[in-house]
Protein backbone atom coordinates (compact mmCIF):
# COMPACT_ATOMS: atom_id res chain seq x y z
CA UNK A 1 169.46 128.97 109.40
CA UNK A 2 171.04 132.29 108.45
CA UNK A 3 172.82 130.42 105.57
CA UNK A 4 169.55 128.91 104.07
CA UNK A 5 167.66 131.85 104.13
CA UNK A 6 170.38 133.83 101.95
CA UNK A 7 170.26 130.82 99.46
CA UNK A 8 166.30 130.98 99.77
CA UNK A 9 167.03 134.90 98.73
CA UNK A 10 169.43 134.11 96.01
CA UNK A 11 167.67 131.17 94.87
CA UNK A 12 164.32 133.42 93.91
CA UNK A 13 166.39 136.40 92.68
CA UNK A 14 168.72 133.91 90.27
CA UNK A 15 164.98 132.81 89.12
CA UNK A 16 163.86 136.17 88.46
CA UNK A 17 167.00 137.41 86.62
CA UNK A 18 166.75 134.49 83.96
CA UNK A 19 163.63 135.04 83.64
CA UNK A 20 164.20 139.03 82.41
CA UNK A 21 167.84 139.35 81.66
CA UNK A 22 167.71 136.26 79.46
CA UNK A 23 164.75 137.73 77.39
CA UNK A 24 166.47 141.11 77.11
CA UNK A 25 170.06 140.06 75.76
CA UNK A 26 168.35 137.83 73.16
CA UNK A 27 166.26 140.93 72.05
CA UNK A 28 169.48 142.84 72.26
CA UNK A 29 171.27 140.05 69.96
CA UNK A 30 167.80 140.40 67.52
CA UNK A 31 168.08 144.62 67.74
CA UNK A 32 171.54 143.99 66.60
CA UNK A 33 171.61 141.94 63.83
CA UNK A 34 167.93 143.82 62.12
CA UNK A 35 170.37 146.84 62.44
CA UNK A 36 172.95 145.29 60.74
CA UNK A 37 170.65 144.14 58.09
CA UNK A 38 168.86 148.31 57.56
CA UNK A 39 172.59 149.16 56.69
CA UNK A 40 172.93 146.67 54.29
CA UNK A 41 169.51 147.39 52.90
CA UNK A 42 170.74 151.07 52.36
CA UNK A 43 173.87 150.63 50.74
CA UNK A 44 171.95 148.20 48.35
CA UNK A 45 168.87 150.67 47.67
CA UNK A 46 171.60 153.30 47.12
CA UNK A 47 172.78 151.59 44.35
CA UNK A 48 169.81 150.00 43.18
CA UNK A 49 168.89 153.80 42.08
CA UNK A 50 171.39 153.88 39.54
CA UNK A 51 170.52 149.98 38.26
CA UNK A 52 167.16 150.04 36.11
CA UNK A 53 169.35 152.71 33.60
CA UNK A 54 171.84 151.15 31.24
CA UNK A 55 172.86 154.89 30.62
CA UNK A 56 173.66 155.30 34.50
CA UNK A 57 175.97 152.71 34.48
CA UNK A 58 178.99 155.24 35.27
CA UNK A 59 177.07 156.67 38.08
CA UNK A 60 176.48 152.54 38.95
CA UNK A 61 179.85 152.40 39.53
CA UNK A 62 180.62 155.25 41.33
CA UNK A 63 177.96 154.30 43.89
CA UNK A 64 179.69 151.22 44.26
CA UNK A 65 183.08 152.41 44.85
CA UNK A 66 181.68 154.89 47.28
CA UNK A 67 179.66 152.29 49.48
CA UNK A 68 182.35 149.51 49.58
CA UNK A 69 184.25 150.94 51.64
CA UNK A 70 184.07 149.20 55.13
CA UNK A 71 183.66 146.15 56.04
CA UNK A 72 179.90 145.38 54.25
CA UNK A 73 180.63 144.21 49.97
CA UNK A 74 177.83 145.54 47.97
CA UNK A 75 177.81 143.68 44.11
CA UNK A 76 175.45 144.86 41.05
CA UNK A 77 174.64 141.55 38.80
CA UNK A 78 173.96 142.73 35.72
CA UNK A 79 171.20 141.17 33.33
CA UNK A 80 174.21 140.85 30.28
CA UNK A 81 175.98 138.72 33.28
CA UNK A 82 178.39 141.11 34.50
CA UNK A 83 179.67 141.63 37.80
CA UNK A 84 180.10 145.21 39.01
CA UNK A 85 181.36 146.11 42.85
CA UNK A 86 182.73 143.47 44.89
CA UNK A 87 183.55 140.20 43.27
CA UNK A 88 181.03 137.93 44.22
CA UNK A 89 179.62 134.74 42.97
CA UNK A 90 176.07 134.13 41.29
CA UNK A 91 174.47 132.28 44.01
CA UNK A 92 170.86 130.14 43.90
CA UNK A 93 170.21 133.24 46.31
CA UNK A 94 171.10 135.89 43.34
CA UNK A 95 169.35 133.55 40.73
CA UNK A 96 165.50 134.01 42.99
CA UNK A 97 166.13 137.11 43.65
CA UNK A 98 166.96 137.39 39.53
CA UNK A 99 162.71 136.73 39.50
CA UNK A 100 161.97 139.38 41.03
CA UNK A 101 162.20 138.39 44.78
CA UNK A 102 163.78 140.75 47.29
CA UNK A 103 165.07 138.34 50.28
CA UNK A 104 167.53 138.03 53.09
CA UNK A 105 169.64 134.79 53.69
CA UNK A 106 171.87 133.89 55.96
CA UNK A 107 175.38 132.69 54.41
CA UNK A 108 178.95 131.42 55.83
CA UNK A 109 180.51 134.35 57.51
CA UNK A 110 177.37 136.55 57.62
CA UNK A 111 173.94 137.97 55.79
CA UNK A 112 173.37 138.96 51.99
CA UNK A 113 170.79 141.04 51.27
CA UNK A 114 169.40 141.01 48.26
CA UNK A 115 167.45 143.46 45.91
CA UNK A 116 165.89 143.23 42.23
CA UNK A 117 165.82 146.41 39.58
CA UNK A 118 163.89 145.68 36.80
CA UNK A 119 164.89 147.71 33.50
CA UNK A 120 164.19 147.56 29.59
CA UNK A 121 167.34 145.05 29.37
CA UNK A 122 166.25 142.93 32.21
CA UNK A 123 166.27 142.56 35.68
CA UNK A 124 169.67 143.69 37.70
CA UNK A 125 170.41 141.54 41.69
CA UNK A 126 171.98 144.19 44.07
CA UNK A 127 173.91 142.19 46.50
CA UNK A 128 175.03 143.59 49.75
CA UNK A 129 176.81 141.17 52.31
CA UNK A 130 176.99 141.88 55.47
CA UNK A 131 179.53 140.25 57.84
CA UNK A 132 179.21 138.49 60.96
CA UNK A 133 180.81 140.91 63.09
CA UNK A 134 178.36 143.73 62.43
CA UNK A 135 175.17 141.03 62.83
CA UNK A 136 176.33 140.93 66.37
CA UNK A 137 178.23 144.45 66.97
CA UNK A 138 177.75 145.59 70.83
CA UNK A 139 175.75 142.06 71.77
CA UNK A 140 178.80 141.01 74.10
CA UNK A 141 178.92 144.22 75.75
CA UNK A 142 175.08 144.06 75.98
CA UNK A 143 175.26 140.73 77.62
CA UNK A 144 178.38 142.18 80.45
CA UNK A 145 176.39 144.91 80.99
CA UNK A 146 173.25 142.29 81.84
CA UNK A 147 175.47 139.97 83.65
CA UNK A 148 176.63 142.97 85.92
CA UNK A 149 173.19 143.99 86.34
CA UNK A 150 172.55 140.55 87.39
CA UNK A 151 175.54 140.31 89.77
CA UNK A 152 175.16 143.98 91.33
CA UNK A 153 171.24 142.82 92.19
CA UNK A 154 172.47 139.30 93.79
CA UNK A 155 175.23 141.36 95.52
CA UNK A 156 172.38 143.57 96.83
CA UNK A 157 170.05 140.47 97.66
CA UNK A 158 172.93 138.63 99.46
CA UNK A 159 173.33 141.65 101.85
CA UNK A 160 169.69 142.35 102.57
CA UNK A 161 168.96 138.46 102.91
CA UNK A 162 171.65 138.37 105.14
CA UNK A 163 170.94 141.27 107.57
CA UNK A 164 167.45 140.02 107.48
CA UNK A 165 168.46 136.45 108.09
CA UNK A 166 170.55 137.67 110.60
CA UNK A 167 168.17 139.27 112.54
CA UNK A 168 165.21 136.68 112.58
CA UNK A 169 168.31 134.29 113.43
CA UNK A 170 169.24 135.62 116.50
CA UNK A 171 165.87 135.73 117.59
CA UNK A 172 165.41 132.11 117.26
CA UNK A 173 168.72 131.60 119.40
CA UNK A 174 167.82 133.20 121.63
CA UNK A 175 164.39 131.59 121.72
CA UNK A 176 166.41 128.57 121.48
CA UNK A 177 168.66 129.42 124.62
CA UNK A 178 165.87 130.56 126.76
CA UNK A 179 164.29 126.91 126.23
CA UNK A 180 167.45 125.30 127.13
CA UNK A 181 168.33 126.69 130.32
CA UNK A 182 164.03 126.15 131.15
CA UNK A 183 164.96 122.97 130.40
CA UNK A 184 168.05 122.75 132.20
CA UNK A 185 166.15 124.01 135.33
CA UNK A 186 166.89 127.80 135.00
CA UNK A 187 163.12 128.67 135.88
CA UNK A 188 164.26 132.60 135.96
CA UNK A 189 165.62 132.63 132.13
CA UNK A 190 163.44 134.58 129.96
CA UNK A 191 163.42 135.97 126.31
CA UNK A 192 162.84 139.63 125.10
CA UNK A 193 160.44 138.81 122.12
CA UNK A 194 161.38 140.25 119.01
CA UNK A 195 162.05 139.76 115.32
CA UNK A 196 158.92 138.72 113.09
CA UNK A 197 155.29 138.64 114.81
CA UNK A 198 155.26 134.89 114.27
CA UNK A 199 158.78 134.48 116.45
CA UNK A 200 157.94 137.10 118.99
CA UNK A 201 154.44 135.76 119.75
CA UNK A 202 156.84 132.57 120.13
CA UNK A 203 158.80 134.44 122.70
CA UNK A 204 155.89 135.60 124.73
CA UNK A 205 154.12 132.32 124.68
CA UNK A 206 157.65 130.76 126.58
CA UNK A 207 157.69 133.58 128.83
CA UNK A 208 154.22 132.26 129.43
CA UNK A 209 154.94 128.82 129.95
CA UNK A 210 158.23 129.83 132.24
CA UNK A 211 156.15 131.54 134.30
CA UNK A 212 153.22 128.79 134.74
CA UNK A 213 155.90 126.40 135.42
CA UNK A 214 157.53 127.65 138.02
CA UNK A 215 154.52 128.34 139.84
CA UNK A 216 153.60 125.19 139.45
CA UNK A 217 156.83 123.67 141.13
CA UNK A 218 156.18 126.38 143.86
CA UNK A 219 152.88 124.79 144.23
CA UNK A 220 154.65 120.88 144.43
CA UNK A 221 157.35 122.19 146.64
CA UNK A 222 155.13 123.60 149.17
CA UNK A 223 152.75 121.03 149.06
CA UNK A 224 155.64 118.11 149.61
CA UNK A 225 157.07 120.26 152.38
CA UNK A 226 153.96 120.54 154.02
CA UNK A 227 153.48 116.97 153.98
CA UNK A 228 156.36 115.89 154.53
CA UNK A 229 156.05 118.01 157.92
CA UNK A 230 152.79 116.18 158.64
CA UNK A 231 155.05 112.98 159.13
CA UNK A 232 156.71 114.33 161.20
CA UNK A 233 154.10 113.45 164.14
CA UNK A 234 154.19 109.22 163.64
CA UNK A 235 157.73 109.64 163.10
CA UNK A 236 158.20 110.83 166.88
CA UNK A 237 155.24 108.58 167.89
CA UNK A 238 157.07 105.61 166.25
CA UNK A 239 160.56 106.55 167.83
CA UNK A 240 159.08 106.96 171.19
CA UNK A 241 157.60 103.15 170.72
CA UNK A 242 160.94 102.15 169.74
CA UNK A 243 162.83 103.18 172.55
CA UNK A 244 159.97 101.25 174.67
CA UNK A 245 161.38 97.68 173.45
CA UNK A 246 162.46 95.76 176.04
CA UNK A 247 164.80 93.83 173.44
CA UNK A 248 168.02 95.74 172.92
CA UNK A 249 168.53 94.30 169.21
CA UNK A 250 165.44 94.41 168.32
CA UNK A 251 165.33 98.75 169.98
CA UNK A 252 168.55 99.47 167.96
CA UNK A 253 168.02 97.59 164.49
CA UNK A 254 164.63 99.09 164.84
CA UNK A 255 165.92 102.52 165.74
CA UNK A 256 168.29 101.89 162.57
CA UNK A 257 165.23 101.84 160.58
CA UNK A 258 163.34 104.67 162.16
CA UNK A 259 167.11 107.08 161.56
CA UNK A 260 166.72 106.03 157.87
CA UNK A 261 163.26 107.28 157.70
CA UNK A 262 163.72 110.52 159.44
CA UNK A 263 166.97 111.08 156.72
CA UNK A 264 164.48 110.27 154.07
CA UNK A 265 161.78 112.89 155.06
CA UNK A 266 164.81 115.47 155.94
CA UNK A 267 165.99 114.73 151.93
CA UNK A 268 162.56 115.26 150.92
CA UNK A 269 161.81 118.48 152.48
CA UNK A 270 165.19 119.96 151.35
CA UNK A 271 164.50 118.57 147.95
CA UNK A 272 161.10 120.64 147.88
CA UNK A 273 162.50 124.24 149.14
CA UNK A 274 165.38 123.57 147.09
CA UNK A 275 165.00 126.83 144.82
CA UNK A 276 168.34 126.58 143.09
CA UNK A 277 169.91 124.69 139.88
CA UNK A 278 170.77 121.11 140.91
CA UNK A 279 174.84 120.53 139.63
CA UNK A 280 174.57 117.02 137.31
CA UNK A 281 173.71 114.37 139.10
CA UNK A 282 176.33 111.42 139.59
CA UNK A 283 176.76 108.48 141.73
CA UNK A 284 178.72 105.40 141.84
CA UNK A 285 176.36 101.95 141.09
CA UNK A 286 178.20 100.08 142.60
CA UNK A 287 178.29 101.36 145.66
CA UNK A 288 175.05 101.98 146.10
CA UNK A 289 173.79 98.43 145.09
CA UNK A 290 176.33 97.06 148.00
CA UNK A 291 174.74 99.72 150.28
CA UNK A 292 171.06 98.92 149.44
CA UNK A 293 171.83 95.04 149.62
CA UNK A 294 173.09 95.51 152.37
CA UNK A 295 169.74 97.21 154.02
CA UNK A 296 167.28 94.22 152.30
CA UNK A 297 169.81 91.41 153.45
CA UNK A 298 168.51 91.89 157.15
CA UNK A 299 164.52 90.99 155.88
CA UNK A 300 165.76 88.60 153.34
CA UNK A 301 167.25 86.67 156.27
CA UNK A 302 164.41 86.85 158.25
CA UNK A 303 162.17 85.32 155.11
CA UNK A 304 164.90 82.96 154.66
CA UNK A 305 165.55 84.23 151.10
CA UNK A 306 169.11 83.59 149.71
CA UNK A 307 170.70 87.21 148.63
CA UNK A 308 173.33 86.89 145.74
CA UNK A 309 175.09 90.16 145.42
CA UNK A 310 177.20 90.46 141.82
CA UNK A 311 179.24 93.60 141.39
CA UNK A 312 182.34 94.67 138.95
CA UNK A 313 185.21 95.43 141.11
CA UNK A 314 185.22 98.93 138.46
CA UNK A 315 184.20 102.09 139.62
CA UNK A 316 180.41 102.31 137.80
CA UNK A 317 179.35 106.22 137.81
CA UNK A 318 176.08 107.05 136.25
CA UNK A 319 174.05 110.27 135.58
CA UNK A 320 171.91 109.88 138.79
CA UNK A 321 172.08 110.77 142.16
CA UNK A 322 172.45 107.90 145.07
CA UNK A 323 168.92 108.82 146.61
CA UNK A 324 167.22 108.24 143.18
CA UNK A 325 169.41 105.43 142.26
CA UNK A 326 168.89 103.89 145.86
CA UNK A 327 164.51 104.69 145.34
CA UNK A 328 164.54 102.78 142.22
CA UNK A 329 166.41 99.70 143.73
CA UNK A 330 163.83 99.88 146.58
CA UNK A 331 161.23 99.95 144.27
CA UNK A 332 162.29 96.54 142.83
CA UNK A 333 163.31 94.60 145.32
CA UNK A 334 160.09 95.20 147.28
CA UNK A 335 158.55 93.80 144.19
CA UNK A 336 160.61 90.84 144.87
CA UNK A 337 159.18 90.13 148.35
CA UNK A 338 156.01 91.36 148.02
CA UNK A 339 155.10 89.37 144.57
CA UNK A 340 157.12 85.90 145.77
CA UNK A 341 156.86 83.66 148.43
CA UNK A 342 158.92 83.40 151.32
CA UNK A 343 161.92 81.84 150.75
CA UNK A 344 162.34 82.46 147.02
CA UNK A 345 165.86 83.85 146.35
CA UNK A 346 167.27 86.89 144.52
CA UNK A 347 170.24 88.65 143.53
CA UNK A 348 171.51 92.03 142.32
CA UNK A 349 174.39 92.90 140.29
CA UNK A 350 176.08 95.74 138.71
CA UNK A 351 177.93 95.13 135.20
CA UNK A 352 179.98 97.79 133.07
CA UNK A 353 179.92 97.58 129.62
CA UNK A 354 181.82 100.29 127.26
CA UNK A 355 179.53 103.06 127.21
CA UNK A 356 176.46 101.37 129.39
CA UNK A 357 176.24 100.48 133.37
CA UNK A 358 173.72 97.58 133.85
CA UNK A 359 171.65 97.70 137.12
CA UNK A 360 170.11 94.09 137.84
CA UNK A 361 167.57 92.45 140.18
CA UNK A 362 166.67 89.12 139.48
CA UNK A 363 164.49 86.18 141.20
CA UNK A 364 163.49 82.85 141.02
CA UNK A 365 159.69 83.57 141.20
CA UNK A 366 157.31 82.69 139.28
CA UNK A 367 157.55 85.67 136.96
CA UNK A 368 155.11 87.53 135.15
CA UNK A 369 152.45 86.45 132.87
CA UNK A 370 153.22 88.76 130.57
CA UNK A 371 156.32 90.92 130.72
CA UNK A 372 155.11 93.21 127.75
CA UNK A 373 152.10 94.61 129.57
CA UNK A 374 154.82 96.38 132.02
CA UNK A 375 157.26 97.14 129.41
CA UNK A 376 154.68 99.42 127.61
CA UNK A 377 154.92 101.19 130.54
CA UNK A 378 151.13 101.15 131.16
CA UNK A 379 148.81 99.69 133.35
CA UNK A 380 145.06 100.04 134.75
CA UNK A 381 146.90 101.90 137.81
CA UNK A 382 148.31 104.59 135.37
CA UNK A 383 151.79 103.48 136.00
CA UNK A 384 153.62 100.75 134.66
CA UNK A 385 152.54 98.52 137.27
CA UNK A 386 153.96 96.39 139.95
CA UNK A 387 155.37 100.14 141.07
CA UNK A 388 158.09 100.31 138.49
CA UNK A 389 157.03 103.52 137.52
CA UNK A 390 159.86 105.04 139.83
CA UNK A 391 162.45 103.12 138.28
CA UNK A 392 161.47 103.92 134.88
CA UNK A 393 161.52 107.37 135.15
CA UNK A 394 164.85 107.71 137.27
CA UNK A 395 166.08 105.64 134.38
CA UNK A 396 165.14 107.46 131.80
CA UNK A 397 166.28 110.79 133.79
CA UNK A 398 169.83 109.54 133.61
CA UNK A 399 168.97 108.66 129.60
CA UNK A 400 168.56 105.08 130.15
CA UNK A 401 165.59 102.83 129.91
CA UNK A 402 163.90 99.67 132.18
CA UNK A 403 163.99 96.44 131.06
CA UNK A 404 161.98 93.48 131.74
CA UNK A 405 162.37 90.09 130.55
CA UNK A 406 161.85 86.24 131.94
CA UNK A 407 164.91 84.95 133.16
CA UNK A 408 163.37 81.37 133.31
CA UNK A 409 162.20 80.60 136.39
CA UNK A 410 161.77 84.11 137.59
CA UNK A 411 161.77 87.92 136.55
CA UNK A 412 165.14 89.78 135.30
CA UNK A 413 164.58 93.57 135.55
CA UNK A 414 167.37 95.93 134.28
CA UNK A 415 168.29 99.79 134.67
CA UNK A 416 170.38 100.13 131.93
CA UNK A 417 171.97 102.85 131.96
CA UNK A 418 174.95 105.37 130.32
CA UNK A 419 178.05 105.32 131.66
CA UNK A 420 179.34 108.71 132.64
């Protein structure tokens, strides 16, 4: 950002520059070269004093020899044809001129300026020629001395764009590093606003919005704590029914059940007073897909539904952890026996590609009617339906996605998921 800004700078000052330095060294190069052509107008009037007189013809000459002495030739054509000063040739210039015209050309090497002096014997051409290097005498060093204008005022631009730059820079970092760690679950970060009105207003607003959010996950903490305390009540109730069984498999593979729910609720209330940055979540799929089969293979039995469990004999680690993992496998294998009848078999497996971990339950059911209406993710329930909101999200947590397809008979659902 700080970069583009100083180009921004230099762009508009390089703009600016051309379009006054540019202007000024050609009227430098035009001041030159009309100055060049007033000297050569002067050594030719000086002698054209002496040219309208055949008697000053002595005094002709002297003039002459006194102008021609630098670098500028001054030559008096003479109406009898004569040449007097520096040799020259009778030009179609000299020959107008000869009519009475007093011009300035442009010739190899330089400018001739030319002047007619009428007399009683005719008209006399006063030639002056003035060379190329006094036409352009100090237009070079006008041009450096525009060019390190121009270089002292980007010089200047660079350093005040960059300070500048610099500035409103690190104010956006460290709007931008105040939004990551919200983001990253730091509710406590917060930005001093500063820099331009536009990025400080920017700052207060997140300060703002750090503030409503973590009252709001206050708010959602206390509210799951509090009812997750309210179970607590038909928890014991149910416990105290279970230890009233009279069969002792049934008592203990119900008490099984009623342990897993109390762990649940404990995870749920520690979850919502837990005030501090969660480390990355990480699990192993593969173990928890054995572990959750596991759990569903006791009412699968009982429904007489045939359990195929297909896992890589690779380790499987994804970006979630094993109680949001283990939800979202819940979540679709109840589909399973709630939305097919008794008896219809499933399977899950667990598949590891190069840079993806593939999550799978499967059935032969009858499937759905139309698997795009759930893999739009919306439904007139304001989830995705069939309850596969929870494993969409946890999915997407971890940066994967859900997906739903026919598997012909039945319903193939997939977590697909990086591999970490």
């Amino acid at each position: 950002m700080r970069r583009l800004l100083v180009r921004y700078g230099l762009a508009m000052t390089s703009v600016v520059l051309v379009a006054f330095l540019v202007p000024l060294g050609l009227l430098a190069r035009s001041l030159a070269f009309e100055r060049a052509l007033g000297v050569g107008r002067s050594d030719a009037q000086q002698v054209a004093v002496f040219a309208g007189d055949p008697g000053d013809e002595a005094r002709l000459r002297a003039t002459l020899a006194a102008v021609n002495t630098g670098e500028r030739a001054t030559t008096a054509f003479l109406p009898d044809g004569r040449v007097l000063g520096a040799p020259s040739e009778r030009t179609d210039s000299v020959e107008l001129a000869a009519l009475g015209t007093a011009l300035t050309a442009r010739v190899a090497g330089g400018a001739e300026v030319l002047v007619p002096v009428g007399g009683s014997a005719g008209t006399t051409v006063i030639r002056t020629f003035v060379p190329e290097s006094e036409l352009t005498e100090g237009v070079a060093r006008a041009w450096l001395l525009l060019a390190g204008v121009g270089a002292v005022l980007l010089a200047g631009t660079a350093l005040a764009g960059h300070r500048i730059a610099s500035r409103l820079s690190r104010s956006v970092r460290d709007l931008a590093g105040v939004a990551e760690r919200l983001g990253a679950g730091d509710l406590e970060a917060r930005v001093t606003p500063s820099g331009p009105p536009e990025v400080a207003s920017v700052g207060a607003v997140l300060n703002e919005l750090g503030d409503q959010v973590a009252g709001l996950l206050a708010d959602e903490r206390e509210l799951v704590a509090d009812l997750s305390h309210r179970l607590r009540t038909p928890i014991t109730a149910l416990s105290l029914d279970v230890d009233a069984l009279d069969d002792p498999v049934d008592r203990e593979r119900m008490a099984g059940h009623v342990e897993d729910l109390v762990v649940a609720v404990d995870s749920v209330i520690h979850q919502a007073r837990e005030h501090d940055r969660r480390a990355p979540a990480r699990c192993d799929a593969v173990r928890v897909v054995a572990d959750r089969a596991r759990f569903w293979a006791v009412l699968a039995t009982a429904q007489g539904r045939a359990l195929d469990l297909d896992v890589t004999d690779l380790d499987a680690p994804v970006a979630l952890d094993e109680a949001s993992l283990g939800a979202a496998l819940d979540v679709l294998v109840d589909n399973v026996f709630r939305h097919t009848p008794h008896g219809t078999p499933f399977g899950l497996a667990v598949s590891r590609e190069a840079t993806e971990v593939v999550v799978t339950v499967h059935d032969r059911g009858p499937g759905l009617p139309d698997v795009r209406v759930v893999a739009r993710g919306a439904s007139g329930g304001g989830g995705t339906g069939l309850g596969l909101d929870v494993a969409r999200r946890a999915a997407e947590r971890a940066g994967g996605r859900l997906e739903l397809s026919d598997a012909g008979p039945g319903l193939r659902i997939a977590l697909v998921l990086p591999a970490v």
